[in-house]
N, C-alpha and C. Protein backbone atom coordinates (compact mmCIF):
# COMPACT_ATOMS: atom_id res chain seq x y z
N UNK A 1 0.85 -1.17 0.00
CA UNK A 1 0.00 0.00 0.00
C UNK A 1 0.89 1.23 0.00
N UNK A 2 0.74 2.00 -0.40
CA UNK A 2 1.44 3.28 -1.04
C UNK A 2 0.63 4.64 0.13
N UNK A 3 1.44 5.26 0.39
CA UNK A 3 1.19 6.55 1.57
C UNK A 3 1.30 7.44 0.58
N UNK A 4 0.16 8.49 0.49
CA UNK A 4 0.20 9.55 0.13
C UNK A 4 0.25 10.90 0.67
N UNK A 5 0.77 11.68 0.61
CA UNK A 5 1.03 13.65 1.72
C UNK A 5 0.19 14.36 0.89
N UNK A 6 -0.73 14.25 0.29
CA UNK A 6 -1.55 15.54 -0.36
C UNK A 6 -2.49 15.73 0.70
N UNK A 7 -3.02 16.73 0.54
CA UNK A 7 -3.59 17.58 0.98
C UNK A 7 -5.45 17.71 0.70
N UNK A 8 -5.47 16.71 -0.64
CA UNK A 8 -6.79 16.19 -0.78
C UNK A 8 -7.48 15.08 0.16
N UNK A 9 -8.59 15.08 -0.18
CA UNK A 9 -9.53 13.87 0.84
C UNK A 9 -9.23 12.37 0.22
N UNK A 10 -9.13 11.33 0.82
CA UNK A 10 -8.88 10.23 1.05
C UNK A 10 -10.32 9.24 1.28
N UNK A 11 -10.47 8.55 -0.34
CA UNK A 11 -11.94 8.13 -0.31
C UNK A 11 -11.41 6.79 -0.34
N UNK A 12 -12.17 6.21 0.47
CA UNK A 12 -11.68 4.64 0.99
C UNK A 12 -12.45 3.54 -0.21
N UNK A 13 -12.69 3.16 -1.51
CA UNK A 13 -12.97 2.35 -1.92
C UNK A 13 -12.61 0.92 -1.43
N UNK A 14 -13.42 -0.47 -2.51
CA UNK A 14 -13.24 -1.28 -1.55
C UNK A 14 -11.83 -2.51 -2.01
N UNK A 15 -11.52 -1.66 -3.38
CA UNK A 15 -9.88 -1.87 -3.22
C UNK A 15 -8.90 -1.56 -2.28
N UNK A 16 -9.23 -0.06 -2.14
CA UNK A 16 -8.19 0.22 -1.24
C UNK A 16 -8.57 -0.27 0.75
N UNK A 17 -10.14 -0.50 0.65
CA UNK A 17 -10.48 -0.96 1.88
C UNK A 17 -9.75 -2.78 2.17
N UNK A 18 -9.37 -3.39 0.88
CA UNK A 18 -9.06 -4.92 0.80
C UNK A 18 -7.54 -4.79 1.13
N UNK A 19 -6.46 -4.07 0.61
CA UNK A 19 -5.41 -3.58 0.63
C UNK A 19 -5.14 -3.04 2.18
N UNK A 20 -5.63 -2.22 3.22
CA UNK A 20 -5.83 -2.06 4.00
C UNK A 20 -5.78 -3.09 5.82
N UNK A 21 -6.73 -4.03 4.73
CA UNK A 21 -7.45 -5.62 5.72
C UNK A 21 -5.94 -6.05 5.71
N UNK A 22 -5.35 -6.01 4.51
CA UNK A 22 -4.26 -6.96 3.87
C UNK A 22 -2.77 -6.36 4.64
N UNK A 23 -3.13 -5.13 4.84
CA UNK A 23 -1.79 -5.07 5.96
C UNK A 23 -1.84 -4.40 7.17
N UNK A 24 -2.83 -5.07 7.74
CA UNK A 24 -3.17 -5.11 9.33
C UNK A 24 -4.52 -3.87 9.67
N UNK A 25 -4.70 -2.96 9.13
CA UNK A 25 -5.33 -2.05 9.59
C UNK A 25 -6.80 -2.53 9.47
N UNK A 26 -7.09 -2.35 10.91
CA UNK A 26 -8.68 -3.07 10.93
C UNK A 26 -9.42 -1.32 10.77
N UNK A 27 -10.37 -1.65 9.77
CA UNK A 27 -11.28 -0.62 8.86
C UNK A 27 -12.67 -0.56 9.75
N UNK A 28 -12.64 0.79 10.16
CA UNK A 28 -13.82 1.32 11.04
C UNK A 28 -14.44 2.34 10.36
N UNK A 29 -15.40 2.47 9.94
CA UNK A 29 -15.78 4.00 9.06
C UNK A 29 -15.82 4.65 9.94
N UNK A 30 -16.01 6.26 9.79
CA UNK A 30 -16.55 7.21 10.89
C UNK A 30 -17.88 7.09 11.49
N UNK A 31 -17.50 7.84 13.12
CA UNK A 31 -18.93 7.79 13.70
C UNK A 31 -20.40 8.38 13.10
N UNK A 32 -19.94 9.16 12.70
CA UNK A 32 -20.99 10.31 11.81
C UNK A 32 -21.03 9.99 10.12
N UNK A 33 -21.80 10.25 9.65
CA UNK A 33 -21.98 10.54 8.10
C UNK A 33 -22.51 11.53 7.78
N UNK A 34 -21.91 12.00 6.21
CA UNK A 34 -22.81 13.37 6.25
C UNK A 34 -23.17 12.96 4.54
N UNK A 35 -24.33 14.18 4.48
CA UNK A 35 -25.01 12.98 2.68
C UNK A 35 -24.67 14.72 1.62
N UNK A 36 -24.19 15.64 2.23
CA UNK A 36 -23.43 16.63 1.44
C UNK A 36 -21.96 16.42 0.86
N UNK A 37 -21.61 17.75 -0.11
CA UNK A 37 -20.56 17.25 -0.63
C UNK A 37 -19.65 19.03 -0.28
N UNK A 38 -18.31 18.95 -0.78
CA UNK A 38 -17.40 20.01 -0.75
C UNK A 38 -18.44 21.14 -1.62
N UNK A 39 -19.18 20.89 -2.69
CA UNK A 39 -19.67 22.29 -3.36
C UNK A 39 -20.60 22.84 -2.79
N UNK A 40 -21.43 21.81 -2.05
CA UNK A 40 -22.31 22.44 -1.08
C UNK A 40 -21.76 23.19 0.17
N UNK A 41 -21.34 22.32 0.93
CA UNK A 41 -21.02 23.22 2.02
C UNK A 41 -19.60 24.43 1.56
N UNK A 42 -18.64 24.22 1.05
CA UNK A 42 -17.74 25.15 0.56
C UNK A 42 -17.86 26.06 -0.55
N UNK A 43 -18.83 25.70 -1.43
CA UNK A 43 -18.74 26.72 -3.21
C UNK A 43 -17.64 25.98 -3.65
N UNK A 44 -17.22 24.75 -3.62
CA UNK A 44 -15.88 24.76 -4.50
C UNK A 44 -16.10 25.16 -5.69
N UNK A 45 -15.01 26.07 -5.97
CA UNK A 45 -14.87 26.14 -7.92
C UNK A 45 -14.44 25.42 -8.57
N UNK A 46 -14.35 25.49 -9.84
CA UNK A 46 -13.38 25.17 -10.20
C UNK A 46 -11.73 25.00 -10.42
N UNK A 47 -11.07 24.02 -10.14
CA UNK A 47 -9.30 23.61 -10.45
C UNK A 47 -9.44 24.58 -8.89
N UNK A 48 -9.97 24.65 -8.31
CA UNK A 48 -10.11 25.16 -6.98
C UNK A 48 -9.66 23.41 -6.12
N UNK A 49 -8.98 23.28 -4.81
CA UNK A 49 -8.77 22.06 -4.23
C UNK A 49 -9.65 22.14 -3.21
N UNK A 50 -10.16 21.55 -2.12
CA UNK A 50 -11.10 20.84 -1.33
C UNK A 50 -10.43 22.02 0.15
N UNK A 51 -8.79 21.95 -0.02
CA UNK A 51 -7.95 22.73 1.44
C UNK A 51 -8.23 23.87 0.86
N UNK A 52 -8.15 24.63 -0.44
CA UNK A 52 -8.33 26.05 -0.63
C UNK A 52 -9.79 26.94 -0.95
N UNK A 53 -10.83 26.12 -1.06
CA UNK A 53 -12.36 25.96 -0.71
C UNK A 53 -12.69 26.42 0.90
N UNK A 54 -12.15 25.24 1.72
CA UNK A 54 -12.28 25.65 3.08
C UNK A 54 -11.87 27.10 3.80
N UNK A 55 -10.56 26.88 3.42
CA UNK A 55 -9.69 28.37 4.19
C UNK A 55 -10.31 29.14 3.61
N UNK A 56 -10.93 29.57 2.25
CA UNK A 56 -11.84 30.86 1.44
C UNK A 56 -12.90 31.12 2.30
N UNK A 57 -14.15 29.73 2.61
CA UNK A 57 -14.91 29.87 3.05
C UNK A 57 -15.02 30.26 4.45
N UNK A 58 -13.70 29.72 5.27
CA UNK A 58 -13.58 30.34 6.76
C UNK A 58 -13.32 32.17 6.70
N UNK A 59 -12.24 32.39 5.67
CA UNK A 59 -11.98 33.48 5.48
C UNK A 59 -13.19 34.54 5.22
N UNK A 60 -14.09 34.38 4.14
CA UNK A 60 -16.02 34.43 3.83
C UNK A 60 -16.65 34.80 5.32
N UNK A 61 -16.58 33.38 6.08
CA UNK A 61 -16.96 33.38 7.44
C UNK A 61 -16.10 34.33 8.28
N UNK A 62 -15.38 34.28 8.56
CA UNK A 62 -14.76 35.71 9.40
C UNK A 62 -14.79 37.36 9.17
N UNK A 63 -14.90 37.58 7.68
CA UNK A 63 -14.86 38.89 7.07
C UNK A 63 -16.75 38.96 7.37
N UNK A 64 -17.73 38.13 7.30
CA UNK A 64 -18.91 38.60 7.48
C UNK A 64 -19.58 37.87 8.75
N UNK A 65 -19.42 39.07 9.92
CA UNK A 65 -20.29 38.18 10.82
C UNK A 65 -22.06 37.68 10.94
N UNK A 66 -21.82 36.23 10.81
CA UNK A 66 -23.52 35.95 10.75
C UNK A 66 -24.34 36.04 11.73
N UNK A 67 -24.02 36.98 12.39
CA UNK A 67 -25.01 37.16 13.86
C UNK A 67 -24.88 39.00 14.24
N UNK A 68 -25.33 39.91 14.20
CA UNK A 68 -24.68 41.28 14.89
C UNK A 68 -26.18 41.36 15.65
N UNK A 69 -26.02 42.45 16.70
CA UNK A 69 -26.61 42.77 18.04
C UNK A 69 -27.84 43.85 17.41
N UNK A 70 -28.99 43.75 17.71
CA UNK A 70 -29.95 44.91 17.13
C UNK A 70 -29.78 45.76 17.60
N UNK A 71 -29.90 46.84 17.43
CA UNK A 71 -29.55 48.51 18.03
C UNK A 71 -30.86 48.64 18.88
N UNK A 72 -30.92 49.38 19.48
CA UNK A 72 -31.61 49.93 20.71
C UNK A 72 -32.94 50.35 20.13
N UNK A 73 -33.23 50.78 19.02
CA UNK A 73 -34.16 51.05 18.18
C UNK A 73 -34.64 49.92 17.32
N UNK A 74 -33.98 49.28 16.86
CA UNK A 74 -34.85 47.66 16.24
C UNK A 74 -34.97 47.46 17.22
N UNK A 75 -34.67 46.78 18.76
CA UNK A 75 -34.84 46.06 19.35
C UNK A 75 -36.51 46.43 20.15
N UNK A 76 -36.88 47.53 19.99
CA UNK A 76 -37.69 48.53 20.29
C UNK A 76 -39.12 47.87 19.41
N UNK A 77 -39.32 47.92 18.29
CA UNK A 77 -39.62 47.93 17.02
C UNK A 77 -40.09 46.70 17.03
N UNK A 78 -38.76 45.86 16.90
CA UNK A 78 -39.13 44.34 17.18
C UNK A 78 -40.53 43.42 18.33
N UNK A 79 -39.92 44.49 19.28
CA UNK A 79 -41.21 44.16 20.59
C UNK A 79 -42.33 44.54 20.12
N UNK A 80 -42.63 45.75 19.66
CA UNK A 80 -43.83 46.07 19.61
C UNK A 80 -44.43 45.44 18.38
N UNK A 81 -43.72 45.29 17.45
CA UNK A 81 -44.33 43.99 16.40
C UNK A 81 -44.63 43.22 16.51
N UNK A 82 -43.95 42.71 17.44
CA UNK A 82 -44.37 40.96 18.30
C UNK A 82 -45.63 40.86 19.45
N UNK A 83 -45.49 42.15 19.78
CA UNK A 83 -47.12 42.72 20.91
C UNK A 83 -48.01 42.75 20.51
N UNK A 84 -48.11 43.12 18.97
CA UNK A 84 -49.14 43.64 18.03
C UNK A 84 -49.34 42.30 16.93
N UNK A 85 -48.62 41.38 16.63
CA UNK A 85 -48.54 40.05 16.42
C UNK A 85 -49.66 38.88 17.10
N UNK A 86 -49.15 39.07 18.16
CA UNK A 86 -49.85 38.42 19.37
C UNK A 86 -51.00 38.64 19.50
N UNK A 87 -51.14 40.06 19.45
CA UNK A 87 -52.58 40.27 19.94
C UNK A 87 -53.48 40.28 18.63
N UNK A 88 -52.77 40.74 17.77
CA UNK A 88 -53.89 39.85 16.26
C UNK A 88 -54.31 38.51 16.29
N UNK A 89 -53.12 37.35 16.71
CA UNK A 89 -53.64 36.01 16.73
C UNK A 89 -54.57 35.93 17.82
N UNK A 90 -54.60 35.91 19.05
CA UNK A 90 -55.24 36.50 19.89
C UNK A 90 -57.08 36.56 19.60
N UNK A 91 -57.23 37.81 18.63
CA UNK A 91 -58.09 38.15 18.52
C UNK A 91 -59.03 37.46 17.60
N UNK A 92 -57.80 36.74 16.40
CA UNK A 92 -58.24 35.88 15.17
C UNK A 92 -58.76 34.58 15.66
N UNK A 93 -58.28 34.04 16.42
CA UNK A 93 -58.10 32.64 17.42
C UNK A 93 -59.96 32.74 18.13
N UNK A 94 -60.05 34.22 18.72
CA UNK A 94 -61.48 34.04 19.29
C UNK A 94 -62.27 34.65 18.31
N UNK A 95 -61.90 34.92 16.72
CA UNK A 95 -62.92 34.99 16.15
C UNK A 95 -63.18 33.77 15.20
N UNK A 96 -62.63 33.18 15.23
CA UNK A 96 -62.63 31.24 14.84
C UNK A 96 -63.28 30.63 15.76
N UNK A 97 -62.95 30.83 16.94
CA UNK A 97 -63.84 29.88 18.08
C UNK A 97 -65.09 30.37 17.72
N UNK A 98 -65.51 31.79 18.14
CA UNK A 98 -66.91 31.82 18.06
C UNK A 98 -67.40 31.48 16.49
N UNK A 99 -67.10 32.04 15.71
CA UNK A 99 -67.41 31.19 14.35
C UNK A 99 -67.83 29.53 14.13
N UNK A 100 -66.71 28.83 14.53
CA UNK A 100 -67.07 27.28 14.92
C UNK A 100 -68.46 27.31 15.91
N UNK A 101 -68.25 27.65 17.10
CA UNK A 101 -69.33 27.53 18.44
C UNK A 101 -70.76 28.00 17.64
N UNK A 102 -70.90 28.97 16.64
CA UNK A 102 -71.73 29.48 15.92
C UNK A 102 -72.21 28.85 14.85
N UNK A 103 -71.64 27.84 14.19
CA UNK A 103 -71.85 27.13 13.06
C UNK A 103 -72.41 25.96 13.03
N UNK A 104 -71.71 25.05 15.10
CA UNK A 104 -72.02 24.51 15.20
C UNK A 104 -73.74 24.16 15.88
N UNK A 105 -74.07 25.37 15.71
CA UNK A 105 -75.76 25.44 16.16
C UNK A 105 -76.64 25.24 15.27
């Protein structure tokens, strides 16, 4: 069996899984599976590699944070949308009940 240093992913076929058996290494898959691939979760491009996909996309991920803090004024805004939310369902909710209770007479 032949050792390779690249820097690409290492897909275990069941040649290389027989080759493996064949010089001692007992073959465990991973605990986890995942049913995505590098273009999904990374954008790989093209003649782009699998290591220079990642570091882009961490890099992507650090230059844009996916979470920031609402200002004092959305956060404001937000409540009272959600007060006024509420109290529509609220109101919709007991105009369905009585509707039903009414229909059913």
């Amino acid at each position: 069996m032949t050792n390779s240093h690249e820097d690409e992913p290492f897909f275990i076929t069941e040649e290389i899984e027989a080759e493996m058996i064949a010089a001692g290494y007992v073959f465990e898959p991973p605990a986890h599976f995942t049913t995505t691939n590098s273009y999904e979760l990374y954008g790989l491009r093209p003649g782009e590699t699998v290591a220079e996909a990642i570091a882009r996309h961490q890099a992507e991920q650090k230059a844009e944070p996916a979470v920031r803090r609402l200002t004092a004024d959305e956060l404001t805004e937000l409540r009272r949308d959600m007060a006024e939310s509420s109290q529509w369902m609220q109101n919709e909710l007991r105009r369905r009940k009585t509707e039903k209770e009414s229909d059913d007479f």
